[in-house]
C-alpha atoms as a PDB file:
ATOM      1  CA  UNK A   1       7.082 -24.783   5.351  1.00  0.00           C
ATOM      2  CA  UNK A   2       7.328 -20.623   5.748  1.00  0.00           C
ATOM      3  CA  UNK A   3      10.333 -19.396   4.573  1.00  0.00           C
ATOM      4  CA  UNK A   4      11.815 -16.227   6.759  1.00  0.00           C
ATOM      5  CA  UNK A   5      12.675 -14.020   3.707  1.00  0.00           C
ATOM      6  CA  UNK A   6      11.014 -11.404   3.930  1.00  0.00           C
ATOM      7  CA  UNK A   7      12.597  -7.429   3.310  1.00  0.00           C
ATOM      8  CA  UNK A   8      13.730  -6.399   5.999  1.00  0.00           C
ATOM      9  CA  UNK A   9      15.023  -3.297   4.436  1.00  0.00           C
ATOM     10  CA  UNK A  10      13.423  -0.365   2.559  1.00  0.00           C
ATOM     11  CA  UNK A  11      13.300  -1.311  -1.328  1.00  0.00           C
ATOM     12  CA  UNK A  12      10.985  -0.301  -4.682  1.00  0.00           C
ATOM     13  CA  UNK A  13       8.396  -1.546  -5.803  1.00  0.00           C
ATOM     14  CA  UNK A  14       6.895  -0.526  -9.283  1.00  0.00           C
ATOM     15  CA  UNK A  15       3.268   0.831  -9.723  1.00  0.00           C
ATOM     16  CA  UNK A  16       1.763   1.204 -13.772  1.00  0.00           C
ATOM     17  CA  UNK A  17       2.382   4.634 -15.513  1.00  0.00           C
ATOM     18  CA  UNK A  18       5.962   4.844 -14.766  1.00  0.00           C
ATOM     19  CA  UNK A  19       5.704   5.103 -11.049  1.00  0.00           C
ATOM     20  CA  UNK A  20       7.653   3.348  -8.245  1.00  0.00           C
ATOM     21  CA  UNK A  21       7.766   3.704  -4.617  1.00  0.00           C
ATOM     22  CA  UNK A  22      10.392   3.043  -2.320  1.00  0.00           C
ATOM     23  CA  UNK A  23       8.555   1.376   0.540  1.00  0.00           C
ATOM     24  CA  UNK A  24       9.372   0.267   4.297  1.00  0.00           C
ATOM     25  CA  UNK A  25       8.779  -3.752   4.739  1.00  0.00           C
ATOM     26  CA  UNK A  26       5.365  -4.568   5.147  1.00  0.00           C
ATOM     27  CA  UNK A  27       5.770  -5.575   8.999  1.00  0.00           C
ATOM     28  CA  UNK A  28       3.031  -6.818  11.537  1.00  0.00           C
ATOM     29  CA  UNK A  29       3.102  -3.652  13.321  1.00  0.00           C
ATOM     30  CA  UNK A  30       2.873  -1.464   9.942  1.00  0.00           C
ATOM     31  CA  UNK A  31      -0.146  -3.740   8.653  1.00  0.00           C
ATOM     32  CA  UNK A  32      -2.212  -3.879  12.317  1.00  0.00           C
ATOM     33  CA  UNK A  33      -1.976  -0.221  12.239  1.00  0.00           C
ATOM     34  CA  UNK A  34      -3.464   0.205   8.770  1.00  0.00           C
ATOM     35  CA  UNK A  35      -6.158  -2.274   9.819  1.00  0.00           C
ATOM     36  CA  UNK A  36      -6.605  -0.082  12.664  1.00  0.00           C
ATOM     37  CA  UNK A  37      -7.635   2.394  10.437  1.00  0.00           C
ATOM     38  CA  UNK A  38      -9.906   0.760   7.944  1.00  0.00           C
ATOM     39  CA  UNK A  39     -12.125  -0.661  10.989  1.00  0.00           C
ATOM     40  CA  UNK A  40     -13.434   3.093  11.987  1.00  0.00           C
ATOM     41  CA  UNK A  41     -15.346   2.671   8.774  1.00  0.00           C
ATOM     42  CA  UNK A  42     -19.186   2.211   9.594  1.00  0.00           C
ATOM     43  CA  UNK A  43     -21.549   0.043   8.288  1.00  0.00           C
ATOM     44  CA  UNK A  44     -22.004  -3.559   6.707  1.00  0.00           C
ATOM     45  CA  UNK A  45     -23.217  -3.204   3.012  1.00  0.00           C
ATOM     46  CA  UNK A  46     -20.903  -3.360   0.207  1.00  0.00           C
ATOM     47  CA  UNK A  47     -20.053   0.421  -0.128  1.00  0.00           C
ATOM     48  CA  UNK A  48     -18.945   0.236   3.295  1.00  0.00           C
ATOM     49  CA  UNK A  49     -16.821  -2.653   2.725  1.00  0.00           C
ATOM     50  CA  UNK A  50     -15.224  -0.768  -0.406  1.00  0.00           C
ATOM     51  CA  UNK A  51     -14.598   1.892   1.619  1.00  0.00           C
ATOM     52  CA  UNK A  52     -12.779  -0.104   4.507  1.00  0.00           C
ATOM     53  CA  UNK A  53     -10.672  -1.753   1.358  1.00  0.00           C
ATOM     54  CA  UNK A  54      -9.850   1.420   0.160  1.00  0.00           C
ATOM     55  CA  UNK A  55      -9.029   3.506   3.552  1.00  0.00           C
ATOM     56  CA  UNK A  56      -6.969   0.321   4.046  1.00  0.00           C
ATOM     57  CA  UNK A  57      -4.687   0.327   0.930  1.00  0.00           C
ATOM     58  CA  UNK A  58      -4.302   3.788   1.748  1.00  0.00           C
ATOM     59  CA  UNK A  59      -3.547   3.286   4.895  1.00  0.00           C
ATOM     60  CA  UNK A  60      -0.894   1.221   4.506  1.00  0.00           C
ATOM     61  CA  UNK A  61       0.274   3.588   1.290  1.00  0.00           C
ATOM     62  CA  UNK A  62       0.690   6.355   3.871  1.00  0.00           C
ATOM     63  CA  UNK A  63       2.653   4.175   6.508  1.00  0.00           C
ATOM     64  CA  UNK A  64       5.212   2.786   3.931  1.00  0.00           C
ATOM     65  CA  UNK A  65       5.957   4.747   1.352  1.00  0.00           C
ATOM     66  CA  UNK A  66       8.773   7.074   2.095  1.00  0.00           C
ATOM     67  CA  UNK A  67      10.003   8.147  -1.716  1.00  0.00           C
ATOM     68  CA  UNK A  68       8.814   7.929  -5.089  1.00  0.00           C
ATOM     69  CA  UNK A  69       9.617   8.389  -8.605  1.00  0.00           C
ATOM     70  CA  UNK A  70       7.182   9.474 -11.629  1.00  0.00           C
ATOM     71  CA  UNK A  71       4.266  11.405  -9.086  1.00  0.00           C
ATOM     72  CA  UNK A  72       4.229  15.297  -9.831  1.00  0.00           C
ATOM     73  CA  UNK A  73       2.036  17.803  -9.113  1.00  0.00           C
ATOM     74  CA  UNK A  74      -0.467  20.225 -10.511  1.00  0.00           C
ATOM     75  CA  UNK A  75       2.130  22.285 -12.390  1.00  0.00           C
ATOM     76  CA  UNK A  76       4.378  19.109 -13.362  1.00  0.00           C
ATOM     77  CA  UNK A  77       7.254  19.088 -10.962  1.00  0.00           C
ATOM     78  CA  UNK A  78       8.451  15.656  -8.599  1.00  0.00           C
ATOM     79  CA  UNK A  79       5.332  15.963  -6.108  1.00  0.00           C
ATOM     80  CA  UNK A  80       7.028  15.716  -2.483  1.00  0.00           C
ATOM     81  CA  UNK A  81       5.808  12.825  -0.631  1.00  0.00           C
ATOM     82  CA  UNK A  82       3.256  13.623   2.177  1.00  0.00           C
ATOM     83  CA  UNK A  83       0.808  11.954   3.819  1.00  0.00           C
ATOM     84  CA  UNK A  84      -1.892  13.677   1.798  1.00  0.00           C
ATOM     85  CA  UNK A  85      -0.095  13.268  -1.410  1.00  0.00           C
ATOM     86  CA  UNK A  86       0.090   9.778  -0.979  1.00  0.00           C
ATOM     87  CA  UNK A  87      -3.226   9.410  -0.170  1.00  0.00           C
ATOM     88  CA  UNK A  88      -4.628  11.221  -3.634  1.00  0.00           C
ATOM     89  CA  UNK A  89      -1.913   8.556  -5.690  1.00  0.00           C
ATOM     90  CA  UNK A  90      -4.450   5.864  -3.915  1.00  0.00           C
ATOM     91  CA  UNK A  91      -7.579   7.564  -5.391  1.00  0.00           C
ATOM     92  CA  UNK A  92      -6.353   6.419  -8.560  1.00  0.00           C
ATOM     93  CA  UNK A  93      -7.810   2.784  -8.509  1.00  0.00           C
ATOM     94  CA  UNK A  94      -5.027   0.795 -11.221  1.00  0.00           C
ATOM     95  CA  UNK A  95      -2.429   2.393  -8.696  1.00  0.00           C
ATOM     96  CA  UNK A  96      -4.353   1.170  -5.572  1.00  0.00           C
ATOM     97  CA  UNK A  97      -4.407  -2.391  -6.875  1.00  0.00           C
ATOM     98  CA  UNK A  98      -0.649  -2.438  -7.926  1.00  0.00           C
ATOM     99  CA  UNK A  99       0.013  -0.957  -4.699  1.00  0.00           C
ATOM    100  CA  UNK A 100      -1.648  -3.655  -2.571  1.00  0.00           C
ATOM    101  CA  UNK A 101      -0.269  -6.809  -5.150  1.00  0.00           C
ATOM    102  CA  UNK A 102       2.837  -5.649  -5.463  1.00  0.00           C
ATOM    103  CA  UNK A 103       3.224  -4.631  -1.859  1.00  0.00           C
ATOM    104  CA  UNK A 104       1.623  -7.179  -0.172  1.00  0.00           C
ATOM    105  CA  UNK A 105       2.838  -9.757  -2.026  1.00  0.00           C
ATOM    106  CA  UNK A 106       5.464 -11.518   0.148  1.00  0.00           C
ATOM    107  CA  UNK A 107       2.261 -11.440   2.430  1.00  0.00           C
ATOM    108  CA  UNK A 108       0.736 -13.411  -0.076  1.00  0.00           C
ATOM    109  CA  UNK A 109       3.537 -15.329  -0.827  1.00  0.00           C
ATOM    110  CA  UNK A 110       3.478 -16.881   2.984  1.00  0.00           C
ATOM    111  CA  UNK A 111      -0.113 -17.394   2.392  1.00  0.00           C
ATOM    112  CA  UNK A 112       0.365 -19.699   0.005  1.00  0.00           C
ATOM    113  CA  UNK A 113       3.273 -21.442   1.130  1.00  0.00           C
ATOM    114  CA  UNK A 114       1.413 -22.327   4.450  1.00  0.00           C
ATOM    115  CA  UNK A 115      -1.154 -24.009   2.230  1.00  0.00           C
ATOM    116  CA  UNK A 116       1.062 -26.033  -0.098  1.00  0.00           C
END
């Protein structure tokens, strides 16, 4: 049985190093759109599939994160959060996978419930 609980509202999530992201709810529309994204990439051997993982994640970094706490800059101040700033937080890789478990993982949750 699925169970409808899902966020429905913005909330945090926490990443390693101190940093946590207030994200929008990981909604059909937000996740299609990523996917969108990550199928531009070209080509069918294993870089390209790491590269459609990773444009993915960041992707969906990009759509739902809309504040954050423990990202600064080059001189050390709170980093603003931009499109392009959120996308060089996804370069780093242990912050990429936290991001997708921790995001996803209602997503995953559902996934697993349907196959109890």
């Amino acid at each position: 049985m699925i169970k409808l609980n899902l966020p429905r509202e913005p909330h945090w999530i926490t990443l390693a190093a101190g940093v946590r992201l207030q994200v929008r709810p990981a909604t059909t529309a937000l996740v299609m759109a990523a996917r969108h994204a990550a199928s531009k990439v070209a080509g069918t051997d294993t870089a390209a599939a790491g590269e459609r993982t990773a444009t993915l994640i960041t992707e969906l970094a990009k759509l739902a994160v809309l504040a954050w706490e423990g990202v600064a800059d080059d001189k050390g101040k709170p980093a603003p959060v931009t499109p392009e700033g959120v996308a060089a937080l996804m370069e780093h890789w242990l912050l990429a996978d936290a991001f997708e478990r921790e995001y996803l993982a209602g997503l995953y949750a559902l996934d697993s419930e349907k196959n109890a």
